[in-house]
N, C-alpha and C. Protein backbone atom coordinates (compact mmCIF):
# COMPACT_ATOMS: atom_id res chain seq x y z
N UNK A 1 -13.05 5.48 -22.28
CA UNK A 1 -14.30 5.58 -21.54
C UNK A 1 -14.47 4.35 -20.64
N UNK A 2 -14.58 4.75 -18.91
CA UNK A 2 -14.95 3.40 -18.43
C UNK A 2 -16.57 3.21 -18.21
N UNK A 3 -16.42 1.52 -18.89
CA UNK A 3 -17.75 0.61 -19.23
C UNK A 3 -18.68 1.20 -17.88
N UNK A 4 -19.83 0.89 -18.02
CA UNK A 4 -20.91 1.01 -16.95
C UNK A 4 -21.20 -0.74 -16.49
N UNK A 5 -21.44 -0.59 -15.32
CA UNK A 5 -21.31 -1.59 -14.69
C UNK A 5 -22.49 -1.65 -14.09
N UNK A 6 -23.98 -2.17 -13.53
CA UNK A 6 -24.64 -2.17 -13.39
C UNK A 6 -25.28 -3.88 -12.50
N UNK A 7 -26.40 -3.72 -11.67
CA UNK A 7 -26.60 -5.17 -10.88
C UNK A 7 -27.40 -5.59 -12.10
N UNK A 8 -27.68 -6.96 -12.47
CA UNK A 8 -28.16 -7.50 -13.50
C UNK A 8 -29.97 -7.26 -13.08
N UNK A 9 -30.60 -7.47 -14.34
CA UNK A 9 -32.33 -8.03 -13.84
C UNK A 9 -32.55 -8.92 -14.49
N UNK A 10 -34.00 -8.83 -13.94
CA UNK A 10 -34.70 -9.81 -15.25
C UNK A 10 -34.82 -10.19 -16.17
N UNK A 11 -34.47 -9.22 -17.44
CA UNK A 11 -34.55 -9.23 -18.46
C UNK A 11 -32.87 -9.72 -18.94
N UNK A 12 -32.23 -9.32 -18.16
CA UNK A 12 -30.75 -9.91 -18.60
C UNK A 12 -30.28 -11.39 -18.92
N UNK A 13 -30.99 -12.15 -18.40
CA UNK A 13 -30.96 -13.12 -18.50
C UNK A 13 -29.97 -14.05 -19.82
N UNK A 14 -30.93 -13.39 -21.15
CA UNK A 14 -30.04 -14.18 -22.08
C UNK A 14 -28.89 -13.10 -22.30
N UNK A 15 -28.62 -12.25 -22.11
CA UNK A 15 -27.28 -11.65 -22.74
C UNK A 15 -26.26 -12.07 -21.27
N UNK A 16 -26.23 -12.53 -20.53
CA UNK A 16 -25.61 -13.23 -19.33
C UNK A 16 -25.33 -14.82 -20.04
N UNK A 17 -26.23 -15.55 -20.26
CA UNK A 17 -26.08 -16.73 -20.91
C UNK A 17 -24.97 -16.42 -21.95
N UNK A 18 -25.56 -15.46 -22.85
CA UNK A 18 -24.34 -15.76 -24.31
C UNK A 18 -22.96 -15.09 -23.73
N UNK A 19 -22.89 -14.43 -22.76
CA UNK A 19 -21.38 -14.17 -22.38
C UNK A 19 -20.66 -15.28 -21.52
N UNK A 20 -21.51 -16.08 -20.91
CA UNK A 20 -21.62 -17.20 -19.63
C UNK A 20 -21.02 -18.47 -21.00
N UNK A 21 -21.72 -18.72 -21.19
CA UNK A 21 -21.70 -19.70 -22.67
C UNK A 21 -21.11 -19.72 -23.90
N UNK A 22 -20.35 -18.79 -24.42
CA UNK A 22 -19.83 -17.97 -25.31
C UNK A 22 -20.22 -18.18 -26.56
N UNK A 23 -21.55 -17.92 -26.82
CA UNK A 23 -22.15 -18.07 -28.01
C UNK A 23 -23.32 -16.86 -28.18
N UNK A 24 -22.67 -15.80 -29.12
CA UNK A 24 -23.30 -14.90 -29.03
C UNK A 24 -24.97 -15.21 -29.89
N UNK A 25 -24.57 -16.22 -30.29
CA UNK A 25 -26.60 -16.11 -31.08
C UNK A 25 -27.27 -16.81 -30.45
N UNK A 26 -27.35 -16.91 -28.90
CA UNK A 26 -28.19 -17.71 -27.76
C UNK A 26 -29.38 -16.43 -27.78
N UNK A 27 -30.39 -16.66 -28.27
CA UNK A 27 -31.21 -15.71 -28.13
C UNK A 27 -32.56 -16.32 -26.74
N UNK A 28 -33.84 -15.74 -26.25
CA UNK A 28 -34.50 -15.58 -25.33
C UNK A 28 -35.00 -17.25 -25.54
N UNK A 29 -35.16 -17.12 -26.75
CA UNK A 29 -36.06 -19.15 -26.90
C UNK A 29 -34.83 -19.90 -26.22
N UNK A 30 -33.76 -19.71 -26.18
CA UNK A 30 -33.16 -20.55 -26.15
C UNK A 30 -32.48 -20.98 -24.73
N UNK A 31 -33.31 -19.71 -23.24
CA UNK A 31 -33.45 -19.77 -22.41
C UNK A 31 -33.88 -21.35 -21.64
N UNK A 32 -33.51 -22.55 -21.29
CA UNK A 32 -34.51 -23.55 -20.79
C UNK A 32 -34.91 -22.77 -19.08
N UNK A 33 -35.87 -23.77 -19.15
CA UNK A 33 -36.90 -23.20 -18.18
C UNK A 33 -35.74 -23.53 -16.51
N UNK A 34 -35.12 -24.37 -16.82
CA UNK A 34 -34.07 -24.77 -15.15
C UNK A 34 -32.81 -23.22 -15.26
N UNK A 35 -32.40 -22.45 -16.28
CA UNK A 35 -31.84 -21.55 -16.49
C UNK A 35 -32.80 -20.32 -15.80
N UNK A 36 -33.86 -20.57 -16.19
CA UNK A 36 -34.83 -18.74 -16.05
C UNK A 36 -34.91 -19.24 -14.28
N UNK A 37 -35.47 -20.64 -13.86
CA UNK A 37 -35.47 -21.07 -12.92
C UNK A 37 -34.47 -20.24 -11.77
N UNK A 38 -33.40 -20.89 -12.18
CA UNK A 38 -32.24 -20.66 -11.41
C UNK A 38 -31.86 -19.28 -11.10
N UNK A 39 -31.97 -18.46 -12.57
CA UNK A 39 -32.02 -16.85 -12.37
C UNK A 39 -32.86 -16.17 -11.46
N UNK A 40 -34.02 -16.63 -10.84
CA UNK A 40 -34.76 -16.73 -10.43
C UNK A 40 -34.50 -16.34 -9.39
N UNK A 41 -34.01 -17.31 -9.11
CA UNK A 41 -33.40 -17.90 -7.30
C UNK A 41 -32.23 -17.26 -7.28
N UNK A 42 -31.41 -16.84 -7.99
CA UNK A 42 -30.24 -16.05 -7.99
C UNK A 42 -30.70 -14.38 -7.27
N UNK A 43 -31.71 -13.76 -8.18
CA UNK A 43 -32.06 -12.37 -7.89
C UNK A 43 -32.84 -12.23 -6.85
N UNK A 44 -33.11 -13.14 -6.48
CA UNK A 44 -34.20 -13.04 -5.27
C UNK A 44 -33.22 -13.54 -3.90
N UNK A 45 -32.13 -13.90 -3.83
CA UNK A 45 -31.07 -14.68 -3.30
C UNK A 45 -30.19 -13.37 -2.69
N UNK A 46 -30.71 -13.05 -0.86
CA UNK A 46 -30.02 -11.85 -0.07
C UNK A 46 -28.96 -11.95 -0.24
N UNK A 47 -27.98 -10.89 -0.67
CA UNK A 47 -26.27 -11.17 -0.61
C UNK A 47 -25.98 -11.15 -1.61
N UNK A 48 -26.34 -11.41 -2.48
CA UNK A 48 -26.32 -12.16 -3.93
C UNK A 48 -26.54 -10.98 -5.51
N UNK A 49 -25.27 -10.90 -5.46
CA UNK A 49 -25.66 -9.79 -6.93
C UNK A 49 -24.54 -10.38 -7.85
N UNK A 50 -25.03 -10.23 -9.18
CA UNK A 50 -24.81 -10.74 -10.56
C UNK A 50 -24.57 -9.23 -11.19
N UNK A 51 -23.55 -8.76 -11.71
CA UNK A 51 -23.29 -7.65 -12.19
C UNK A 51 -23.21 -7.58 -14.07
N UNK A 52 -23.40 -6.80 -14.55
CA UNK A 52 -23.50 -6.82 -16.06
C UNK A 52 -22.94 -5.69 -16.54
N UNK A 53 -21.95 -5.53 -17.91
CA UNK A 53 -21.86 -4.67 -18.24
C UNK A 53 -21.84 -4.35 -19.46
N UNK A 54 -22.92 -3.65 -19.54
CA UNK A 54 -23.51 -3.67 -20.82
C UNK A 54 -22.77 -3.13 -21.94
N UNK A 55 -23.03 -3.37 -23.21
CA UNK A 55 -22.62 -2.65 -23.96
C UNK A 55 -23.76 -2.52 -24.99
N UNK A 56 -24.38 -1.30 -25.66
CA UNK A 56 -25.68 -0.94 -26.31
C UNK A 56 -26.78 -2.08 -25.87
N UNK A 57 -26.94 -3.07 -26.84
CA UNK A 57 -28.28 -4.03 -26.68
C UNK A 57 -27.23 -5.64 -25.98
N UNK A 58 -26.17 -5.75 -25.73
CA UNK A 58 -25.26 -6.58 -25.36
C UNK A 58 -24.91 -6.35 -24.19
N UNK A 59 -24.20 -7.70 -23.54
CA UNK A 59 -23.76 -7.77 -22.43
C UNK A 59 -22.57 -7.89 -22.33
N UNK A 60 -21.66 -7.16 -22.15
CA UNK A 60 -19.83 -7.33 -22.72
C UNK A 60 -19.28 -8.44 -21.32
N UNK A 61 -19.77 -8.13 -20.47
CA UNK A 61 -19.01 -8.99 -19.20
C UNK A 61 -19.93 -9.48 -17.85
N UNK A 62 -19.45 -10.79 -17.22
CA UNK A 62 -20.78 -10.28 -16.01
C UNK A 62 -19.59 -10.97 -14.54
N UNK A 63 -20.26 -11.04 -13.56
CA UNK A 63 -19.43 -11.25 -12.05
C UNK A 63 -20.29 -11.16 -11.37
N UNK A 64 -20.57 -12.23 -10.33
CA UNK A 64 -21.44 -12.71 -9.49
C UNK A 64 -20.99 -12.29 -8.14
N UNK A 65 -21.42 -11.34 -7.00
CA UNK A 65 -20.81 -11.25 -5.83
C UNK A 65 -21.78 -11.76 -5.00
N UNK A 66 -20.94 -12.49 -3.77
CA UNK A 66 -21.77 -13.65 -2.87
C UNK A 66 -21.14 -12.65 -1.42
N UNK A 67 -22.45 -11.78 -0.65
CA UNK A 67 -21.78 -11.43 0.82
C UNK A 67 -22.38 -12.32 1.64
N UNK A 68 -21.93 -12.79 2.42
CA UNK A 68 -21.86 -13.71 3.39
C UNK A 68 -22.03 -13.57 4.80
N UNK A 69 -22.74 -13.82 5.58
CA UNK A 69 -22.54 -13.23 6.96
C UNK A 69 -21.49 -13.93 7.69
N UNK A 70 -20.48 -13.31 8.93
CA UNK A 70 -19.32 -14.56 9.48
C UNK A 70 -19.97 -13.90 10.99
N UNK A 71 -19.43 -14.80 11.74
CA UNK A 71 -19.23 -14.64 13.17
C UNK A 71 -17.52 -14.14 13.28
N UNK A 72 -16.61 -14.77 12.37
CA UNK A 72 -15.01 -14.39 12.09
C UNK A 72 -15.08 -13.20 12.06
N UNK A 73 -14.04 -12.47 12.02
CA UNK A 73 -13.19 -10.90 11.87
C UNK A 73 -14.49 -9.78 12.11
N UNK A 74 -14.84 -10.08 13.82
CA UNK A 74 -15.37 -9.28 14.50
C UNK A 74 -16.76 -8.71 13.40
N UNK A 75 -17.32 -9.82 13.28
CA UNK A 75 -18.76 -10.15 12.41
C UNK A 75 -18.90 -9.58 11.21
N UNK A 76 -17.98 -8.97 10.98
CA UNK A 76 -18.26 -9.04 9.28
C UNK A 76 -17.89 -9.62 8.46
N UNK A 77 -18.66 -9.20 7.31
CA UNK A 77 -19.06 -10.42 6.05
C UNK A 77 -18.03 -10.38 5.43
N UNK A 78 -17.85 -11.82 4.43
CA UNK A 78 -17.04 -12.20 3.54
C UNK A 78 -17.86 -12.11 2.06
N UNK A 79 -16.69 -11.64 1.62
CA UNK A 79 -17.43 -11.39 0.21
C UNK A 79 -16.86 -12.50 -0.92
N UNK A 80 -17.07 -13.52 -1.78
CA UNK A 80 -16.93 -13.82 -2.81
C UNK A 80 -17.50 -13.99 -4.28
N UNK A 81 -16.39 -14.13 -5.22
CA UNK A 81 -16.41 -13.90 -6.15
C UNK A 81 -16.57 -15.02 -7.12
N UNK A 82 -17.95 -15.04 -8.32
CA UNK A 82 -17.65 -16.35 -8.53
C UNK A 82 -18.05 -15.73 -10.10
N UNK A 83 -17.90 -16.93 -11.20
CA UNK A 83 -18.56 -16.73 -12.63
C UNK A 83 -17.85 -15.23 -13.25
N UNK A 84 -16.90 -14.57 -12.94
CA UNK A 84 -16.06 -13.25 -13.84
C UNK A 84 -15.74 -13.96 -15.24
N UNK A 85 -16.86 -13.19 -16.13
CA UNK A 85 -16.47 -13.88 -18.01
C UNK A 85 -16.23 -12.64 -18.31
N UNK A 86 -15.54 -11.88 -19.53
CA UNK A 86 -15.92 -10.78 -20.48
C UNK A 86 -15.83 -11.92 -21.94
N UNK A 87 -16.97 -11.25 -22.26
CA UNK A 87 -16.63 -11.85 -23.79
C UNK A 87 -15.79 -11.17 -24.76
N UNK A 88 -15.18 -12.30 -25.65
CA UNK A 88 -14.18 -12.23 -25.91
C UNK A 88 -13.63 -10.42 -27.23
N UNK A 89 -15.01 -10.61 -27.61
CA UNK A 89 -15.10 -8.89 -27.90
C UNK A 89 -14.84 -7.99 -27.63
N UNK A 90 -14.60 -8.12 -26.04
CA UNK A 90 -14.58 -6.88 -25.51
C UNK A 90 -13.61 -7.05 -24.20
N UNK A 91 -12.72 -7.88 -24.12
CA UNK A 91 -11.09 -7.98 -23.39
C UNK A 91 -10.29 -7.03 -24.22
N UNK A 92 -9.52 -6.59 -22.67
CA UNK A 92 -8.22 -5.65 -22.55
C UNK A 92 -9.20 -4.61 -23.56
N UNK A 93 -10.38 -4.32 -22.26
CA UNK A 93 -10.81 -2.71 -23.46
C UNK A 93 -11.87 -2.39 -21.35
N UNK A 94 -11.52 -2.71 -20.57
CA UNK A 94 -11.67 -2.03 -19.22
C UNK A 94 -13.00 -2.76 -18.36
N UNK A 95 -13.48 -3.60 -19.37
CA UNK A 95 -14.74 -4.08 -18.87
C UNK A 95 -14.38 -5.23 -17.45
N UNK A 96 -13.33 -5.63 -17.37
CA UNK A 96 -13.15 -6.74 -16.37
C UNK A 96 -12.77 -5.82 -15.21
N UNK A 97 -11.68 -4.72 -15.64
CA UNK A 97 -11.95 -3.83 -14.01
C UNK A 97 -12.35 -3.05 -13.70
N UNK A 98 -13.56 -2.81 -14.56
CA UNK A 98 -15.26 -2.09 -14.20
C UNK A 98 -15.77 -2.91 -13.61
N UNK A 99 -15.80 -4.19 -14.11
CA UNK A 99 -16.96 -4.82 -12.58
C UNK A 99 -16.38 -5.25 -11.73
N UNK A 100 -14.85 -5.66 -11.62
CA UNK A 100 -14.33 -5.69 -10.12
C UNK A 100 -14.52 -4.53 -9.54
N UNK A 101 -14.17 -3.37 -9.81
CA UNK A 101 -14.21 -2.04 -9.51
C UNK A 101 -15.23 -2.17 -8.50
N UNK A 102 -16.63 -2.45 -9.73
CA UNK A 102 -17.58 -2.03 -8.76
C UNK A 102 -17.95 -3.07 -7.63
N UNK A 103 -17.56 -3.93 -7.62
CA UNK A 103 -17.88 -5.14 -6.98
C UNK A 103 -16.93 -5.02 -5.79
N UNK A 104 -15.86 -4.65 -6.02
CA UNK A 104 -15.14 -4.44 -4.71
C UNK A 104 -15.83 -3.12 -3.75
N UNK A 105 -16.44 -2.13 -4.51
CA UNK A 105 -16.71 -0.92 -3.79
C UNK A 105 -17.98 -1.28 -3.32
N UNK A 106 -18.60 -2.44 -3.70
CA UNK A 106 -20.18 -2.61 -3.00
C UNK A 106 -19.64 -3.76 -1.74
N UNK A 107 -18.60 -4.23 -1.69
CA UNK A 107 -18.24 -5.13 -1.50
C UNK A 107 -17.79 -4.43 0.44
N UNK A 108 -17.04 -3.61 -0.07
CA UNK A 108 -16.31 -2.70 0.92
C UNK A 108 -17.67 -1.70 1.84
N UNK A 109 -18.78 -1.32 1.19
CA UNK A 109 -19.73 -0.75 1.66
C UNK A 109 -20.80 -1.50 2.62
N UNK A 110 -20.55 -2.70 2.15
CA UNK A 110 -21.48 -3.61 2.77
C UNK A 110 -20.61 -4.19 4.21
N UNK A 111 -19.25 -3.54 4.61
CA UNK A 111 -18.70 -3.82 5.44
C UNK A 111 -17.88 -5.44 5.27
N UNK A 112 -17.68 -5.84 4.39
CA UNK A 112 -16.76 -7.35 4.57
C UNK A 112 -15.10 -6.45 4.66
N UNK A 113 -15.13 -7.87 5.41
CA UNK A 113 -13.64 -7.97 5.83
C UNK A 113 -12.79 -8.43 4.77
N UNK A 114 -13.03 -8.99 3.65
CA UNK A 114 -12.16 -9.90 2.62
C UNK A 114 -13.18 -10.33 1.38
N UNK A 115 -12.56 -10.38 0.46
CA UNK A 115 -12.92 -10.54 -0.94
C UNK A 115 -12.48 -12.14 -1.16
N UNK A 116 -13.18 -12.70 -1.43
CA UNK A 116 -12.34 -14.02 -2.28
C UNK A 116 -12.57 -14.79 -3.45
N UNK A 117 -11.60 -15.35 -4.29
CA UNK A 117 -12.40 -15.54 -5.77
C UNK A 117 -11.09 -16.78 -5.82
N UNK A 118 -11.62 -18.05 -6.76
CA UNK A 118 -11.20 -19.06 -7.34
C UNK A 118 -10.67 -18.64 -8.61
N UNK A 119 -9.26 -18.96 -9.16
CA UNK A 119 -9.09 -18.45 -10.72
C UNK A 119 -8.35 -20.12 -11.06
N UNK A 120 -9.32 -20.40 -12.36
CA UNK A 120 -8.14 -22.11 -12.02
C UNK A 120 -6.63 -21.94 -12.55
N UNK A 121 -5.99 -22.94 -12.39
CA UNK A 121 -4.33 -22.72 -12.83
C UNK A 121 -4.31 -22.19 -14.01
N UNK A 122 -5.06 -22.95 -14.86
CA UNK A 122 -4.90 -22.68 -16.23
C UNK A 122 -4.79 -21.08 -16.79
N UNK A 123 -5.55 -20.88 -15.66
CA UNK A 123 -5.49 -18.93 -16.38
C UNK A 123 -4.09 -18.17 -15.95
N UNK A 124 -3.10 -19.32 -15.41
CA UNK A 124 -2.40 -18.67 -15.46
C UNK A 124 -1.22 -18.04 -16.37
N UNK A 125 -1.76 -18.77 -17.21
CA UNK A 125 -1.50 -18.68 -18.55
C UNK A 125 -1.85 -17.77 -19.69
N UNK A 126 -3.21 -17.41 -19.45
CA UNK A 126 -3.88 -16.53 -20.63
C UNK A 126 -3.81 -14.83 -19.62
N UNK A 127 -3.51 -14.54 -18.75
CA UNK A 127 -3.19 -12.95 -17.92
C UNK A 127 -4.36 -13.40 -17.11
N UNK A 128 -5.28 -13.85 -16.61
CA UNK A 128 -6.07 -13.38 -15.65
C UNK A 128 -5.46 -13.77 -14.16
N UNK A 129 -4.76 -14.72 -14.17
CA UNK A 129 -4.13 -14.57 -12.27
C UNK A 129 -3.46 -12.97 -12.30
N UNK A 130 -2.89 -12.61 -13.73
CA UNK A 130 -1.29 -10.65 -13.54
C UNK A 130 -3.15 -10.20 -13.50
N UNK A 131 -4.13 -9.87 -14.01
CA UNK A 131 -5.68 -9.30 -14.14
C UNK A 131 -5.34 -9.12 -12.84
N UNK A 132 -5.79 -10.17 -11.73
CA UNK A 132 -6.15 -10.15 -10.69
C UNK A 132 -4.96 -9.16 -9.70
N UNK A 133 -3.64 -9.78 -9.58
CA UNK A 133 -3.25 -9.43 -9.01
C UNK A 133 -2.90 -7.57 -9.37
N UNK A 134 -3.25 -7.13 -10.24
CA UNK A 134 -3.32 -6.00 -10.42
C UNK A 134 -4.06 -4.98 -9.99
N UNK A 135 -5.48 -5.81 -9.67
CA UNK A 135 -6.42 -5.21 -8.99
C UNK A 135 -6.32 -5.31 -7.35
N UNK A 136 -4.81 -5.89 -7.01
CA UNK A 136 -4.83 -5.77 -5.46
C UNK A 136 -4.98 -7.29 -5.00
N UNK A 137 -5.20 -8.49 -5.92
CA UNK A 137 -5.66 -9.37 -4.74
C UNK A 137 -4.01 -10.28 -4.70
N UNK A 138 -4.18 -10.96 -3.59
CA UNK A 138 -2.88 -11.52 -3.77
C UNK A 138 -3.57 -13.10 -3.59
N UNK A 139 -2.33 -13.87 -3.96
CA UNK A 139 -2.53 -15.33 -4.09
C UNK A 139 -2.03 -15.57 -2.75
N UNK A 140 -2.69 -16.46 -2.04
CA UNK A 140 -2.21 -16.52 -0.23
C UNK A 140 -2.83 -17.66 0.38
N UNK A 141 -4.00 -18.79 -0.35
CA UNK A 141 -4.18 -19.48 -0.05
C UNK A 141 -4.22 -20.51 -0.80
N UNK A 142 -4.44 -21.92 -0.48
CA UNK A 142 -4.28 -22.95 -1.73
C UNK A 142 -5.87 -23.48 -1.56
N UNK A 143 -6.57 -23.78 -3.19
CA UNK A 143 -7.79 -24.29 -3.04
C UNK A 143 -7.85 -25.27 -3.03
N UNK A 144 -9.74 -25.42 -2.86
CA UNK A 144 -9.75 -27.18 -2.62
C UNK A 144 -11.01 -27.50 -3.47
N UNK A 145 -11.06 -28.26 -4.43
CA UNK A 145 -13.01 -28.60 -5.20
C UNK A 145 -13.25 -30.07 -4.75
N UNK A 146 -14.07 -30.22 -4.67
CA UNK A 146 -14.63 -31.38 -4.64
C UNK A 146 -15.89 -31.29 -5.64
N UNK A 147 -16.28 -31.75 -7.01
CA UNK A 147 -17.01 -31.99 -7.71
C UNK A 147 -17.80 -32.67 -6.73
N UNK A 148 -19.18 -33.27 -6.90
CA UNK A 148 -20.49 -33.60 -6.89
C UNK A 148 -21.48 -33.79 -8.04
């Protein structure tokens, strides 16, 4: 059965945290107020969708899509990809390419020209760079962070 994939709300909040955080007994108290804050500014934030996929009263996975407006590739938007967790419950059972799935198809509707997502080295180790490239993306550029 593939997972349901859905844009996050309000109320999601802490089951996003305990998949974000990986501690499933983060319950609503344990929300701080710069967290609900920020969620805040996230859902209300044009472009900006946080995807969830639920499972009964749980949140099995979530993925943040950022569309972007460009003046580049004859004005359409760039789409990226940031924060892709599944908790650990519920890997290699379809939930990670249910919300790319859907994230690419809102992604593609909204007219962008390109998808882009950060995976650090390290995962190249545990399957999520073979994840990715399975779903189509290819490795083609080299990144850059600068902490702050």
């Amino acid at each position: 059965m593939t997972p349901t994939v859905r844009p996050a709300g309000p109320d999601d909040l802490p089951g996003v945290l305990r998949v974000q955080h990986r501690d499933p007994d983060l319950g609503p108290a344990d929300v701080t107020e710069r967290e609900r804050a920020t969620w805040d500014r996230m859902l209300a934030t044009d472009g900006l969708t946080v995807y969830v996929a639920p499972d009964g009263d749980e949140v099995a996975g979530i993925v943040t899509l950022l569309v972007m407006p460009n003046l580049g590739y004859d004005c359409r938007p760039s789409a990226f990809v940031e924060a892709m967790v599944v908790a650990e419950s519920h890997r290699r059972r379809g939930v990670g390419r249910a919300l790319i799935e859907r994230l690419l198809a809102d992604a593609a509707a909204a007219g962008c020209h390109k998808v882009q997502l950060l995976t650090h080295k390290r995962h190249a180790a545990d399957g999520a760079h073979d994840f990715y490239r399975a779903l189509g993306f290819t490795a083609e550029a080299e990144g850059f962070r600068l902490y702050l």
